[in-house]
N, C-alpha and C. Protein backbone atom coordinates (compact mmCIF):
# COMPACT_ATOMS: atom_id res chain seq x y z
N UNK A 1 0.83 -1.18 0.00
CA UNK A 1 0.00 0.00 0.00
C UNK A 1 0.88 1.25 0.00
N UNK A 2 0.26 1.92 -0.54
CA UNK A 2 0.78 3.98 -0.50
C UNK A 2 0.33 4.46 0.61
N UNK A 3 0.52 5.25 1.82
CA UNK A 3 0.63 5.39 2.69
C UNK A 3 1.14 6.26 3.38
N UNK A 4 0.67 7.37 3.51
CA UNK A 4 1.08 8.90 4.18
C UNK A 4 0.74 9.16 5.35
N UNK A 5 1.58 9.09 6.02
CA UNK A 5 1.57 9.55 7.74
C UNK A 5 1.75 11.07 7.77
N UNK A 6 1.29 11.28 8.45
CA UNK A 6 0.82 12.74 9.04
C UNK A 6 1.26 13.39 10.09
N UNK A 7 2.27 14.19 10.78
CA UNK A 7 2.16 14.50 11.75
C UNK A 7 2.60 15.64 12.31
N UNK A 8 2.31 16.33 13.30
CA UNK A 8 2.38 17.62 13.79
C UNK A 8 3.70 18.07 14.53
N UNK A 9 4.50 17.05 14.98
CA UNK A 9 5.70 17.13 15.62
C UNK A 9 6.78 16.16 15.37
N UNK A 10 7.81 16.21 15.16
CA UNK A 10 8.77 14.96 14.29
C UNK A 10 10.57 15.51 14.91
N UNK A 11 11.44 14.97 14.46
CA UNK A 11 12.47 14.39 14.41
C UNK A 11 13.03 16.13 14.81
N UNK A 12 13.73 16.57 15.11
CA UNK A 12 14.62 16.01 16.12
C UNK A 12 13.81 16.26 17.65
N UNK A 13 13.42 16.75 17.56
CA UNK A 13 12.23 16.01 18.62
C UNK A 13 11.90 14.93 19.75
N UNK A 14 12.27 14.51 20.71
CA UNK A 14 11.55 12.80 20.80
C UNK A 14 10.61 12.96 21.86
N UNK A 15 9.64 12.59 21.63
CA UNK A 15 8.51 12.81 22.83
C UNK A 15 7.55 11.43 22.19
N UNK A 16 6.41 11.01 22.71
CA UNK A 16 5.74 9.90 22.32
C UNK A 16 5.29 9.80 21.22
N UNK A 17 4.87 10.98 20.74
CA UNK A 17 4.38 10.95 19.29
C UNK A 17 5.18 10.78 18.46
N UNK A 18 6.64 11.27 18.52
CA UNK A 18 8.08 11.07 17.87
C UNK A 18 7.67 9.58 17.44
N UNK A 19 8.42 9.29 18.95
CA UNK A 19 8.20 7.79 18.97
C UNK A 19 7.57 6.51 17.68
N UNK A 20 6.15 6.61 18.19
CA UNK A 20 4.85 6.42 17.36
C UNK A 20 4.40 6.51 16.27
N UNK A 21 5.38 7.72 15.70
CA UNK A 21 5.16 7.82 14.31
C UNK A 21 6.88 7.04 14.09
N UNK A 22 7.73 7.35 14.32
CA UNK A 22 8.66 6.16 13.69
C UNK A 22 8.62 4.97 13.87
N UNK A 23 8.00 3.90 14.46
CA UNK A 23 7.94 2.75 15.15
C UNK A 23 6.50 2.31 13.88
N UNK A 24 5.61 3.50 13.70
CA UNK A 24 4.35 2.89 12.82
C UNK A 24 5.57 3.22 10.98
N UNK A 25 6.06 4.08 11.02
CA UNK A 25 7.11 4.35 10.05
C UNK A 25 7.55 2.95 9.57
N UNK A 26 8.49 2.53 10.49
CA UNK A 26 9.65 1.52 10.42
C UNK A 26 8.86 -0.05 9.88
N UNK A 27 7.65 -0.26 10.70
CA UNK A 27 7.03 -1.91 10.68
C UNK A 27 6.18 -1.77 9.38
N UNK A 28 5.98 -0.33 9.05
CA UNK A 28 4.75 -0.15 7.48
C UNK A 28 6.24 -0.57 6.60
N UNK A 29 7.27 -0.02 6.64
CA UNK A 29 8.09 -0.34 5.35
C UNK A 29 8.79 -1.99 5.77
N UNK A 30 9.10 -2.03 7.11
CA UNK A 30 9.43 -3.44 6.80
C UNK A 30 8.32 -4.66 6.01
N UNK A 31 6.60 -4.21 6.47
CA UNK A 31 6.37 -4.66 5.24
C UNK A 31 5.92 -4.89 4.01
N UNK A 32 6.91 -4.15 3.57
CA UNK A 32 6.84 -3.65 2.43
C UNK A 32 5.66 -2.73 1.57
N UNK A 33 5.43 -2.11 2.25
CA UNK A 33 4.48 -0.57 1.93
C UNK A 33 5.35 0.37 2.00
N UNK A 34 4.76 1.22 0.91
CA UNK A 34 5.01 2.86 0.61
C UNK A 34 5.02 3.41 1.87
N UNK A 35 5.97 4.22 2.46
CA UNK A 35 5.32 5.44 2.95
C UNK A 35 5.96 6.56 2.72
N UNK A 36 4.95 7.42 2.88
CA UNK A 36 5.57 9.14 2.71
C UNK A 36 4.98 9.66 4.39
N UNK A 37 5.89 10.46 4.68
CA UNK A 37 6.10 11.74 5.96
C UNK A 37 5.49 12.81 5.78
N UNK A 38 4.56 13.42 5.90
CA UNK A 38 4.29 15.04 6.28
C UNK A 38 4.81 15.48 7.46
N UNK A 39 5.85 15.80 8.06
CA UNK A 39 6.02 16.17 9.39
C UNK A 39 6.56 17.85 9.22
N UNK A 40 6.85 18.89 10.40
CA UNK A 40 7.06 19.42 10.31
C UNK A 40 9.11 19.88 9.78
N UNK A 41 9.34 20.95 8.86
CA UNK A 41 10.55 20.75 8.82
C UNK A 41 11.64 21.34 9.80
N UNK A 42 12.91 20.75 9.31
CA UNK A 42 13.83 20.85 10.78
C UNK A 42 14.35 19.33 10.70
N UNK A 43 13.84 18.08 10.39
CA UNK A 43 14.14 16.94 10.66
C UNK A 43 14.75 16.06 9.46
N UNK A 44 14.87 15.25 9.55
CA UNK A 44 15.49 14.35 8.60
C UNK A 44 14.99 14.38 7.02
N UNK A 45 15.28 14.31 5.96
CA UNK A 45 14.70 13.94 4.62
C UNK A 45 13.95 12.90 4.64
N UNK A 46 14.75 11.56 5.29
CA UNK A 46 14.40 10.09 4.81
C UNK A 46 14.11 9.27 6.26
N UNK A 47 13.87 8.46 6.79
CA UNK A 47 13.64 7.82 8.05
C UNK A 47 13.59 6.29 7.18
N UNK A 48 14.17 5.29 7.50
CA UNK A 48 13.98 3.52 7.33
C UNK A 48 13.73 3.92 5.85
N UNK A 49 14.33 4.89 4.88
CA UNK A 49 13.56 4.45 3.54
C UNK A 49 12.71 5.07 3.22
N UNK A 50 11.56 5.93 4.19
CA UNK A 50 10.91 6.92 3.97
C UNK A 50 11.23 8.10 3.52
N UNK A 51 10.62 8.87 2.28
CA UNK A 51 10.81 10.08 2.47
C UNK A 51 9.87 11.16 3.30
N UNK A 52 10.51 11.98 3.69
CA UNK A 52 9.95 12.77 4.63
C UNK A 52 9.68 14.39 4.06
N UNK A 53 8.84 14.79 4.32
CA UNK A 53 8.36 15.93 3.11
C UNK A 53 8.54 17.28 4.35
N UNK A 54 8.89 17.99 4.71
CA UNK A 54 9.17 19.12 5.92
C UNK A 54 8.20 20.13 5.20
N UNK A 55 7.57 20.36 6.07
CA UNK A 55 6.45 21.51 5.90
C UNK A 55 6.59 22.93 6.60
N UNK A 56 6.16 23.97 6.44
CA UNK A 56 6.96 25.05 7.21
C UNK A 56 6.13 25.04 8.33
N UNK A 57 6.52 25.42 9.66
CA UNK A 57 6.22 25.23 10.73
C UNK A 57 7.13 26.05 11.94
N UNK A 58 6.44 26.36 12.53
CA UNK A 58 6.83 27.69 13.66
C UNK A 58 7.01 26.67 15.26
N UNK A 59 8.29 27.42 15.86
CA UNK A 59 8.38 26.80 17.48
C UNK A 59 7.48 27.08 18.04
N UNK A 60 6.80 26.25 19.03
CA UNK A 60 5.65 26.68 19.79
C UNK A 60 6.30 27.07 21.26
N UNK A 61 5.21 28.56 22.04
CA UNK A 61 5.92 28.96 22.47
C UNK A 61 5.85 28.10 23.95
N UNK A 62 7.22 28.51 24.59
CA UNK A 62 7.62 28.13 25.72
C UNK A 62 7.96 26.70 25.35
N UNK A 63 8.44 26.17 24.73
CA UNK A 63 8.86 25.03 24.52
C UNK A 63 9.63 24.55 22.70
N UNK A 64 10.71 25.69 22.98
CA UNK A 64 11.64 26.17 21.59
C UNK A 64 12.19 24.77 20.84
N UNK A 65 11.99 23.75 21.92
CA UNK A 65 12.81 22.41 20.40
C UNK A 65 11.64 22.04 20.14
N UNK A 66 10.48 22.25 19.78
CA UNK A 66 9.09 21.65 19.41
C UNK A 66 8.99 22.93 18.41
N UNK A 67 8.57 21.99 16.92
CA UNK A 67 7.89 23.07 15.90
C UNK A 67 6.64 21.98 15.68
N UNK A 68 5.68 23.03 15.27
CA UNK A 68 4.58 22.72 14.75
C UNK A 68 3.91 22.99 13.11
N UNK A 69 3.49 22.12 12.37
CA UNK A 69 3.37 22.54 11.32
C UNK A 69 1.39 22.67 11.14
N UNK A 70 1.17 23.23 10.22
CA UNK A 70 -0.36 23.97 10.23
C UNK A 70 -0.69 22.97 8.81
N UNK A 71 -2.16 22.69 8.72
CA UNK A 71 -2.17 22.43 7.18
C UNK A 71 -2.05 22.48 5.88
N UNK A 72 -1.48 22.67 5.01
CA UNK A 72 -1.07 23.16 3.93
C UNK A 72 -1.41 22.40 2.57
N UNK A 73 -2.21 23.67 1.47
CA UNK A 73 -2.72 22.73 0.53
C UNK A 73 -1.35 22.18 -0.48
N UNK A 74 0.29 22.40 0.10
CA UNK A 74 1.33 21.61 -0.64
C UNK A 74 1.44 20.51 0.29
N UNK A 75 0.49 20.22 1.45
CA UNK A 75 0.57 18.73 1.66
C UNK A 75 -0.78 17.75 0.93
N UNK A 76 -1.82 18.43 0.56
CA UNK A 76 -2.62 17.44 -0.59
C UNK A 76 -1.45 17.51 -2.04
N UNK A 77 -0.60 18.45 -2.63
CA UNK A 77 -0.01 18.19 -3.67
C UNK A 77 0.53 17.05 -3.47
N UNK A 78 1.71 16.98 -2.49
CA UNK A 78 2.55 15.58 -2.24
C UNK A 78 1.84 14.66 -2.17
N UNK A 79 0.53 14.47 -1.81
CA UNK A 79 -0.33 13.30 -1.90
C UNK A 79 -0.42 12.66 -3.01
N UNK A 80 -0.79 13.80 -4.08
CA UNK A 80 -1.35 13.48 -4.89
C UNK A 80 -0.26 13.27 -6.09
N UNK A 81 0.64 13.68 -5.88
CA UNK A 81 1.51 13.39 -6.88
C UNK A 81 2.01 12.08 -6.62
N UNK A 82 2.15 11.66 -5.22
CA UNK A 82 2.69 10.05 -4.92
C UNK A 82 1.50 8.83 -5.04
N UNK A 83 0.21 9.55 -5.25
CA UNK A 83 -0.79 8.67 -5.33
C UNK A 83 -1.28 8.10 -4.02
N UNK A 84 -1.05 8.82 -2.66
CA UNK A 84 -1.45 8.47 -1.55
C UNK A 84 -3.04 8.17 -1.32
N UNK A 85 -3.51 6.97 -0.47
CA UNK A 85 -4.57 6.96 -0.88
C UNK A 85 -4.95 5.99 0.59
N UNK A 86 -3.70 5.87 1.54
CA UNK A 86 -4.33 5.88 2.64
C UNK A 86 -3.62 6.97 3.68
N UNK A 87 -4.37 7.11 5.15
CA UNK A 87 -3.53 8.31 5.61
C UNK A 87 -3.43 7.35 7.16
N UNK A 88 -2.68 7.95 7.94
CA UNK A 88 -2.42 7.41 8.83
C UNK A 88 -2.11 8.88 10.11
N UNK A 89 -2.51 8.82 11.15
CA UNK A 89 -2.25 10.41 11.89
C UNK A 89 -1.79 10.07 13.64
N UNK A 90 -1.05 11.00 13.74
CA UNK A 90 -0.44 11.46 15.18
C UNK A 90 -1.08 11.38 16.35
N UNK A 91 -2.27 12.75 15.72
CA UNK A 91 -2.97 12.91 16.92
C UNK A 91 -4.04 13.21 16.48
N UNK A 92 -4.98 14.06 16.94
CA UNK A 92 -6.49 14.86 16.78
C UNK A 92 -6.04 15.47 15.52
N UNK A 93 -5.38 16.54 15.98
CA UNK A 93 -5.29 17.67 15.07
C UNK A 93 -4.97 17.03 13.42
N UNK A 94 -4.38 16.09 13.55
CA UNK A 94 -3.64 15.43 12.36
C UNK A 94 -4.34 14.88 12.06
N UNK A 95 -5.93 13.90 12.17
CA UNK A 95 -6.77 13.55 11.79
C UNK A 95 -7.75 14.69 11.27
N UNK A 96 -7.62 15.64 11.32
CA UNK A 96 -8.60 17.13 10.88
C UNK A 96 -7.55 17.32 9.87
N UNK A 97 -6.53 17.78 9.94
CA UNK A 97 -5.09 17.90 8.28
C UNK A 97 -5.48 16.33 7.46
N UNK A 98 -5.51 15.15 8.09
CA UNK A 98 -5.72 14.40 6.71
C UNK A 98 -7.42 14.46 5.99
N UNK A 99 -8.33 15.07 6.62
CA UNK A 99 -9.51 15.18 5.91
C UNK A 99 -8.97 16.09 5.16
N UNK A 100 -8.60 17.06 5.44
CA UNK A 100 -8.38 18.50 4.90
C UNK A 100 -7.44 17.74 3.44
N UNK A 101 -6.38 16.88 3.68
CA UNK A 101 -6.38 16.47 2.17
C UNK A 101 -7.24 15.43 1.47
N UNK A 102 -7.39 14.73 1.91
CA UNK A 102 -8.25 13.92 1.47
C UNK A 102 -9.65 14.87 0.60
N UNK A 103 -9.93 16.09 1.11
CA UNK A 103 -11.34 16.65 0.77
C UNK A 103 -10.98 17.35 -0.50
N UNK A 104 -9.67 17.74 -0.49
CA UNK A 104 -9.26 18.33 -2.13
C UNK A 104 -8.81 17.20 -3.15
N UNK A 105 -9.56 16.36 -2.85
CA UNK A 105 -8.98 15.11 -3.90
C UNK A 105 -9.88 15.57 -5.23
């Protein structure tokens, strides 16, 4: 499967959601599924083989190694150019960003 994870906080980072999204990252490509990254940028390109797409995204305040990224209609482009067609999400907020692409299909 094609397969785009979603998420609001990422690499260099490590907090649970870190976590969670590389651990669901790592076991989708070991087997053998697509995946693509929306995370915010600041972090890695690639993770296990993944590419990772960095979105622009601002430090949130009082807590300067945490960026956050907002929805963006160049994260339905990357979708759609990779043919993503399932989504996979972080948290709340990241389940409201994958409707939000999913709805410009």
């Amino acid at each position: 499967m094609r397969i785009a994870i979603v998420t609001e906080t990422f690499l260099p980072k490590i907090d649970g959601i870190v976590t969670m999204v590389l651990r669901t990252a790592e076991w989708l490509k070991a087997k053998g599924d697509e995946v693509l990254l929306l995370a915010p940028e600041g972090g890695p390109a690639e993770v296990f083989g993944a590419p990772v797409i960095g979105m622009p995204s601002v430090r949130f305040p009082y807590y300067p190694e945490l960026r956050v990224a907002a929805p963006r209609a160049s994260m339905r482009r990357h979708c759609r150019r990779s043919s993503r067609r399932f989504f996979t999400c972080s948290s709340r907020r990241c389940r409201e960003w994958a409707v939000f692409i999913r709805v410009g299909r």
